[in-house]
PDB file of N, CA and C in Angstrom:
ATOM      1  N   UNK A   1     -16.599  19.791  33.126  1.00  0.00           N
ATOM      2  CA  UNK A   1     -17.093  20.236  31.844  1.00  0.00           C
ATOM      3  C   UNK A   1     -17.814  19.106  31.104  1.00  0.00           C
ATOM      4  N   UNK A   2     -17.343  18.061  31.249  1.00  0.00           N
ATOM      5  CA  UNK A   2     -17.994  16.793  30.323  1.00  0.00           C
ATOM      6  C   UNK A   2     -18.796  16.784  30.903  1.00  0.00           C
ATOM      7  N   UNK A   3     -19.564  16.425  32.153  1.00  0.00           N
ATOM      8  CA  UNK A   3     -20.704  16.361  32.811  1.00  0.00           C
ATOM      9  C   UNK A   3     -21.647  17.153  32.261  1.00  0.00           C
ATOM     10  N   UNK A   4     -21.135  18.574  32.342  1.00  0.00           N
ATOM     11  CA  UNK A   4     -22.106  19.261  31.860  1.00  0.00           C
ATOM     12  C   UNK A   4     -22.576  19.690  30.568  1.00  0.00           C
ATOM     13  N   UNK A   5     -21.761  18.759  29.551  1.00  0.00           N
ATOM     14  CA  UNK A   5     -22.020  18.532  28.315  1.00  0.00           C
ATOM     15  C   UNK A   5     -22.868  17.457  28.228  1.00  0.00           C
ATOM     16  N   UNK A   6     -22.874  16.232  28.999  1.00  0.00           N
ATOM     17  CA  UNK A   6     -23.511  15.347  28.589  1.00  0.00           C
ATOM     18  C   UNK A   6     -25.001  15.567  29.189  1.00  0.00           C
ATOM     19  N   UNK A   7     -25.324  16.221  30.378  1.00  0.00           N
ATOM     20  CA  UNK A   7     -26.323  16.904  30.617  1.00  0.00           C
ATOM     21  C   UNK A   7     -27.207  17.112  29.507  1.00  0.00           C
ATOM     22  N   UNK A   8     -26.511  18.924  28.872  1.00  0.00           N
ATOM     23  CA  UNK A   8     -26.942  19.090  27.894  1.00  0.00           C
ATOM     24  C   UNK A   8     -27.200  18.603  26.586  1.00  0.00           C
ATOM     25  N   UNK A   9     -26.685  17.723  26.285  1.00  0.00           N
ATOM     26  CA  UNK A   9     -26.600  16.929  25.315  1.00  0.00           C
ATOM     27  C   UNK A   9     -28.402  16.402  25.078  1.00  0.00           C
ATOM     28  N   UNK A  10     -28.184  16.010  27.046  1.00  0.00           N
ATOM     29  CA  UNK A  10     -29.517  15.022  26.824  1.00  0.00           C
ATOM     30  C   UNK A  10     -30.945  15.787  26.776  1.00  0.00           C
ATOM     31  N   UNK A  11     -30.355  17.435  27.283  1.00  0.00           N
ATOM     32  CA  UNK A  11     -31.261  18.075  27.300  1.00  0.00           C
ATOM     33  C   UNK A  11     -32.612  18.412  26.243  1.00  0.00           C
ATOM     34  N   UNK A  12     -31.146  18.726  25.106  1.00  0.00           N
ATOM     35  CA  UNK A  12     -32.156  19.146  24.245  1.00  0.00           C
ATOM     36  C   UNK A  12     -31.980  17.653  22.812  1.00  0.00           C
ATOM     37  N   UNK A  13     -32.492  16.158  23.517  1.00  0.00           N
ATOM     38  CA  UNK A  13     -32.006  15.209  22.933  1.00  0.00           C
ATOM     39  C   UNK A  13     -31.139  14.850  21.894  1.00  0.00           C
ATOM     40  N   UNK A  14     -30.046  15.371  22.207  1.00  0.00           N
ATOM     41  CA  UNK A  14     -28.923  15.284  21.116  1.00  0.00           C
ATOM     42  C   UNK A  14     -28.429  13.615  21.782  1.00  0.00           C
ATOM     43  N   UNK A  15     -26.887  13.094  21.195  1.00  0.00           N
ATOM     44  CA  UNK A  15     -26.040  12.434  21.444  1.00  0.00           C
ATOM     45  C   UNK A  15     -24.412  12.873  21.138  1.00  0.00           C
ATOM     46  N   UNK A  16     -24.298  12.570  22.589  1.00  0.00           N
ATOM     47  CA  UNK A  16     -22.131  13.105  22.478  1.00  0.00           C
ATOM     48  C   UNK A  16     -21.226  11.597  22.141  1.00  0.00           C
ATOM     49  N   UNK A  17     -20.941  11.665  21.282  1.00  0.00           N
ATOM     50  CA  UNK A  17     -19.573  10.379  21.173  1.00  0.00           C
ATOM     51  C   UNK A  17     -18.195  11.159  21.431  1.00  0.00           C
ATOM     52  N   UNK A  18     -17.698  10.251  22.143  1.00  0.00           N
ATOM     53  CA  UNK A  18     -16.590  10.785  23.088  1.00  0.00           C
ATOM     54  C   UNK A  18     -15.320   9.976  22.233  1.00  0.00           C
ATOM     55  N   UNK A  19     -14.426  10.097  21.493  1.00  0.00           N
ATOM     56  CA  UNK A  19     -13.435   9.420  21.115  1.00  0.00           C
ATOM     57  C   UNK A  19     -12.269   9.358  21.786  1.00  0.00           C
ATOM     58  N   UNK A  20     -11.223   8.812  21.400  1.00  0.00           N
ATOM     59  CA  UNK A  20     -10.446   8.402  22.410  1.00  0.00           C
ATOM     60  C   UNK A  20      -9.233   9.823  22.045  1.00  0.00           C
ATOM     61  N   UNK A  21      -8.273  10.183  22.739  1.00  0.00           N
ATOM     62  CA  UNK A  21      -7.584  11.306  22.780  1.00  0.00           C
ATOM     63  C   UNK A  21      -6.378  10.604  21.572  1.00  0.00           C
ATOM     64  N   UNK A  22      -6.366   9.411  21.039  1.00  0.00           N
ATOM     65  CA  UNK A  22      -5.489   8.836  20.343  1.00  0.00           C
ATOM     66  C   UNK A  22      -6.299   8.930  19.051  1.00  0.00           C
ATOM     67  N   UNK A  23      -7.207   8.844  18.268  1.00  0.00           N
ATOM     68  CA  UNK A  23      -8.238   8.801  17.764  1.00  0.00           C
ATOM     69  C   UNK A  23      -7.232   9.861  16.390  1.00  0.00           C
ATOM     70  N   UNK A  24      -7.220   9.114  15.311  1.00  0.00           N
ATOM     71  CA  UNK A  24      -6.604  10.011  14.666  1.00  0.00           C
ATOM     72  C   UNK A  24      -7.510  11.074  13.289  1.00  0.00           C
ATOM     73  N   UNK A  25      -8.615  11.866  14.318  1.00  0.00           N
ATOM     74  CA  UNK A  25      -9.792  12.518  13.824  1.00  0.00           C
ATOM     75  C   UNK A  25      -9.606  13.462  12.462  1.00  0.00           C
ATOM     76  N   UNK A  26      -8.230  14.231  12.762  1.00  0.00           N
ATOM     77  CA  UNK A  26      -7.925  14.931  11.406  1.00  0.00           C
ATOM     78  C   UNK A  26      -7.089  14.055  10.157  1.00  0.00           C
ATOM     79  N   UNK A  27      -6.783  12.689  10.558  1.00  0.00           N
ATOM     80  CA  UNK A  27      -6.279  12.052   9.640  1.00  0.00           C
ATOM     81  C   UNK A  27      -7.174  11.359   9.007  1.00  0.00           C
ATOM     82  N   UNK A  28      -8.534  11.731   9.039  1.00  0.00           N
ATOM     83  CA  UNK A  28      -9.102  10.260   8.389  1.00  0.00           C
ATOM     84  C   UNK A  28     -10.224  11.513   7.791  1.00  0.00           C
ATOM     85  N   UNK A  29     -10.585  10.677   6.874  1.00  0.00           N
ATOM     86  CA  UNK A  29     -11.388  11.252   5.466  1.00  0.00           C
ATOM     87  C   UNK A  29     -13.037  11.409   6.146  1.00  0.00           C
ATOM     88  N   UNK A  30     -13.738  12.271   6.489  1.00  0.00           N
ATOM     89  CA  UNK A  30     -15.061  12.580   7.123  1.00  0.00           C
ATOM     90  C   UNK A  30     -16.298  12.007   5.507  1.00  0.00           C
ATOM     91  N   UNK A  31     -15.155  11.714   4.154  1.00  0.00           N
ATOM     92  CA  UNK A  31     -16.282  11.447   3.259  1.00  0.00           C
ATOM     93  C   UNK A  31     -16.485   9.872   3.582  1.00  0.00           C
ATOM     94  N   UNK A  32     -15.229   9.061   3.282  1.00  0.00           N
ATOM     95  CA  UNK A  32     -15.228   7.849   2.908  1.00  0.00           C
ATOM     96  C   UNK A  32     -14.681   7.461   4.521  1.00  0.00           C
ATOM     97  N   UNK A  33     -13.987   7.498   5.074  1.00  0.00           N
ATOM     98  CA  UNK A  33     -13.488   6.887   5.655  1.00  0.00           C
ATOM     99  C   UNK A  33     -11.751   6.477   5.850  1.00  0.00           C
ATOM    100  N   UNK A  34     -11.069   6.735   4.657  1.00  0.00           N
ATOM    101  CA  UNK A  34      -9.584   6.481   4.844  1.00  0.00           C
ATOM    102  C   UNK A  34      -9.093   7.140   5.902  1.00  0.00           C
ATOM    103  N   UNK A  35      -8.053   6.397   6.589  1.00  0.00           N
ATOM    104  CA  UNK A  35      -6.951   6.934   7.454  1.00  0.00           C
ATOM    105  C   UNK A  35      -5.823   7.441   6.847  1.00  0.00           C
ATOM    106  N   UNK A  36      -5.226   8.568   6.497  1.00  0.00           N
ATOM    107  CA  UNK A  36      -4.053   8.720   6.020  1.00  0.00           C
ATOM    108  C   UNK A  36      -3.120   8.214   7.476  1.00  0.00           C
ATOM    109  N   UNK A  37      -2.236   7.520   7.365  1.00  0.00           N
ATOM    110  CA  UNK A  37      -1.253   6.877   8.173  1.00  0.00           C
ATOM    111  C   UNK A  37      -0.334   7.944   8.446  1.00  0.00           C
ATOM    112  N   UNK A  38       0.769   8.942   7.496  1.00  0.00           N
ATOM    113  CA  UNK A  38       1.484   9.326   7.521  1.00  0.00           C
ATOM    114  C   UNK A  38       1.299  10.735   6.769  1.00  0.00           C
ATOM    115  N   UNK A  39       1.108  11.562   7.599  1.00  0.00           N
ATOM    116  CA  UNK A  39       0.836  13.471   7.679  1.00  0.00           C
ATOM    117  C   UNK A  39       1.396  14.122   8.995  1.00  0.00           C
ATOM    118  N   UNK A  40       2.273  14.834   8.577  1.00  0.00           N
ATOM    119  CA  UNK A  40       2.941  15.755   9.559  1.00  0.00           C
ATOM    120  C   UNK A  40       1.704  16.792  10.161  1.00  0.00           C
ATOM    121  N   UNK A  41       2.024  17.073  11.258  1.00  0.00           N
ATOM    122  CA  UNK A  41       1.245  18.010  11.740  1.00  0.00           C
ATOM    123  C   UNK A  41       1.136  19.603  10.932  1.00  0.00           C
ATOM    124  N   UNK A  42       2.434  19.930   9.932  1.00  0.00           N
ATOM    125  CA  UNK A  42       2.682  20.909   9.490  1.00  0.00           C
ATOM    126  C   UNK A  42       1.682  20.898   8.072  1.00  0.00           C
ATOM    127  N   UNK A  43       0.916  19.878   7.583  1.00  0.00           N
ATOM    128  CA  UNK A  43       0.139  19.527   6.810  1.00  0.00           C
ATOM    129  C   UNK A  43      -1.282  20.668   7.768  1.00  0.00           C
ATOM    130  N   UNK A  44      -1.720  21.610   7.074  1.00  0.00           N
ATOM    131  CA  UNK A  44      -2.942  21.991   7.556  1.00  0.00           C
ATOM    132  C   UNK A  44      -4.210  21.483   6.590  1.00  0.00           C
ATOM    133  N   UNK A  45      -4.003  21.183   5.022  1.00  0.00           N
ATOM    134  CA  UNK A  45      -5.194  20.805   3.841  1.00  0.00           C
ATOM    135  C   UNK A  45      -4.190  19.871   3.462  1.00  0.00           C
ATOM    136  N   UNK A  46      -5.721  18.707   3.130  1.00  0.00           N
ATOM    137  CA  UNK A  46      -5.087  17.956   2.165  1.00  0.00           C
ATOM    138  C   UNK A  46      -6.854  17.288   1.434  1.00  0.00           C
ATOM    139  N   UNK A  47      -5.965  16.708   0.904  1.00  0.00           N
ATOM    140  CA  UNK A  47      -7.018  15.584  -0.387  1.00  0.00           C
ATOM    141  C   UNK A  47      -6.883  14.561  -0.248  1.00  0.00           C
ATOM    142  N   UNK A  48      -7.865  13.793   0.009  1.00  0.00           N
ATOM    143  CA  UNK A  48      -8.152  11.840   0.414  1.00  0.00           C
ATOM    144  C   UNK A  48      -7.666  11.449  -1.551  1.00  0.00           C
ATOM    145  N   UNK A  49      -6.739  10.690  -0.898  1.00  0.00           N
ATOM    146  CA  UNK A  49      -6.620   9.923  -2.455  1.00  0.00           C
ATOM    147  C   UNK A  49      -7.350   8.764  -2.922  1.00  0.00           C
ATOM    148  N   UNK A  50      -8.396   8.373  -2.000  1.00  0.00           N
ATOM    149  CA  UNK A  50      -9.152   7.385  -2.494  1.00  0.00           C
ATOM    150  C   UNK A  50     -10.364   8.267  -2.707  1.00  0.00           C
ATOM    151  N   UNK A  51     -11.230   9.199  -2.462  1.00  0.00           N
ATOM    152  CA  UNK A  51     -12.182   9.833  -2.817  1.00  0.00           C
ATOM    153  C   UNK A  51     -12.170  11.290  -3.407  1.00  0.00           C
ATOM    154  N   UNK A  52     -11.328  11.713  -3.024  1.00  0.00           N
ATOM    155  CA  UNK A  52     -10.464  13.178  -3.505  1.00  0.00           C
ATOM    156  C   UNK A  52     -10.935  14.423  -2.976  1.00  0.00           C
ATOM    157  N   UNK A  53     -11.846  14.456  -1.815  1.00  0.00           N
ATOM    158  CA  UNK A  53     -12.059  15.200  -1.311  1.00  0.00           C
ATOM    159  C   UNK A  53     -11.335  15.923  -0.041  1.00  0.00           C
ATOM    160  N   UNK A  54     -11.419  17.038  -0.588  1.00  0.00           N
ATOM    161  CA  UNK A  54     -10.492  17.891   0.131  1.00  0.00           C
ATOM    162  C   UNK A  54     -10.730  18.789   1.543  1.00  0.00           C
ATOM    163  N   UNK A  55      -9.779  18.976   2.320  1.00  0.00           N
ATOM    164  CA  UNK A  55     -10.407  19.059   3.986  1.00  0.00           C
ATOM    165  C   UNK A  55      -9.174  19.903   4.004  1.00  0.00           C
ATOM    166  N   UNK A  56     -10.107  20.631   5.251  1.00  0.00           N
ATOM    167  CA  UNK A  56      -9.204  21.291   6.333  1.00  0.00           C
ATOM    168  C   UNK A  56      -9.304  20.356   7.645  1.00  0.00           C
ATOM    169  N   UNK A  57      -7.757  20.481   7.774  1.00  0.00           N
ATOM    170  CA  UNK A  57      -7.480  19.548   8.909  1.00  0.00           C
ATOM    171  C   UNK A  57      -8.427  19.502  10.057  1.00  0.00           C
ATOM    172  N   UNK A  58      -8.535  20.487  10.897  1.00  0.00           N
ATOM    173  CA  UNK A  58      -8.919  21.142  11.686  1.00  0.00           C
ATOM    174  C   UNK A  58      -9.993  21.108  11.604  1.00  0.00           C
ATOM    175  N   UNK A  59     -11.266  21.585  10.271  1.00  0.00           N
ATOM    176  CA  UNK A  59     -12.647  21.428  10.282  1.00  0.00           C
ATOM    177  C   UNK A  59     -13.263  20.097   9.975  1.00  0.00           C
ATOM    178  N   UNK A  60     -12.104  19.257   9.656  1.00  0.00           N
ATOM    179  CA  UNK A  60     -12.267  17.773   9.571  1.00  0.00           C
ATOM    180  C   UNK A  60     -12.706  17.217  10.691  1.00  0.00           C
ATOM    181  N   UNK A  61     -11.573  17.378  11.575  1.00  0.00           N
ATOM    182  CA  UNK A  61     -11.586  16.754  13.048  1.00  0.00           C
ATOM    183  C   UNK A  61     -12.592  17.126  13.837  1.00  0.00           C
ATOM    184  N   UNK A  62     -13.341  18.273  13.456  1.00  0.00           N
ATOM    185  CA  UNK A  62     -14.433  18.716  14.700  1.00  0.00           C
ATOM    186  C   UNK A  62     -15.243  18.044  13.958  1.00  0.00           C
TER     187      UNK A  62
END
């Protein structure tokens, strides 16, 4: 499957960044940048307390 993502990728000149499976994508703020350190998985929304913008976990991480 990755192959044939990165294919396509190049097809229609995009770029894929591949992060690491440790990568803590829904913990970190898509505005600023903070990592929240400590969020249970049972956390689905939250709010960056350094910028205050608010996320869905899930649409964060993609």
């Amino acid at each position: 499957f990755r192959r044939q993502l990165e294919y396509k990728t190049k097809w229609y000149g995009s770029r894929m960044v591949v992060a690491s499976r440790f990568y803590p994508s829904s913990k970190t703020c898509s505005a600023c940048g903070t990592v929240q350190e400590e969020m249970p998985l049972s956390i689905r929304e939250w709010t960056c307390p350094v910028c205050g913008t608010h996320h869905d976990r899930d649409i964060n991480a993609a």
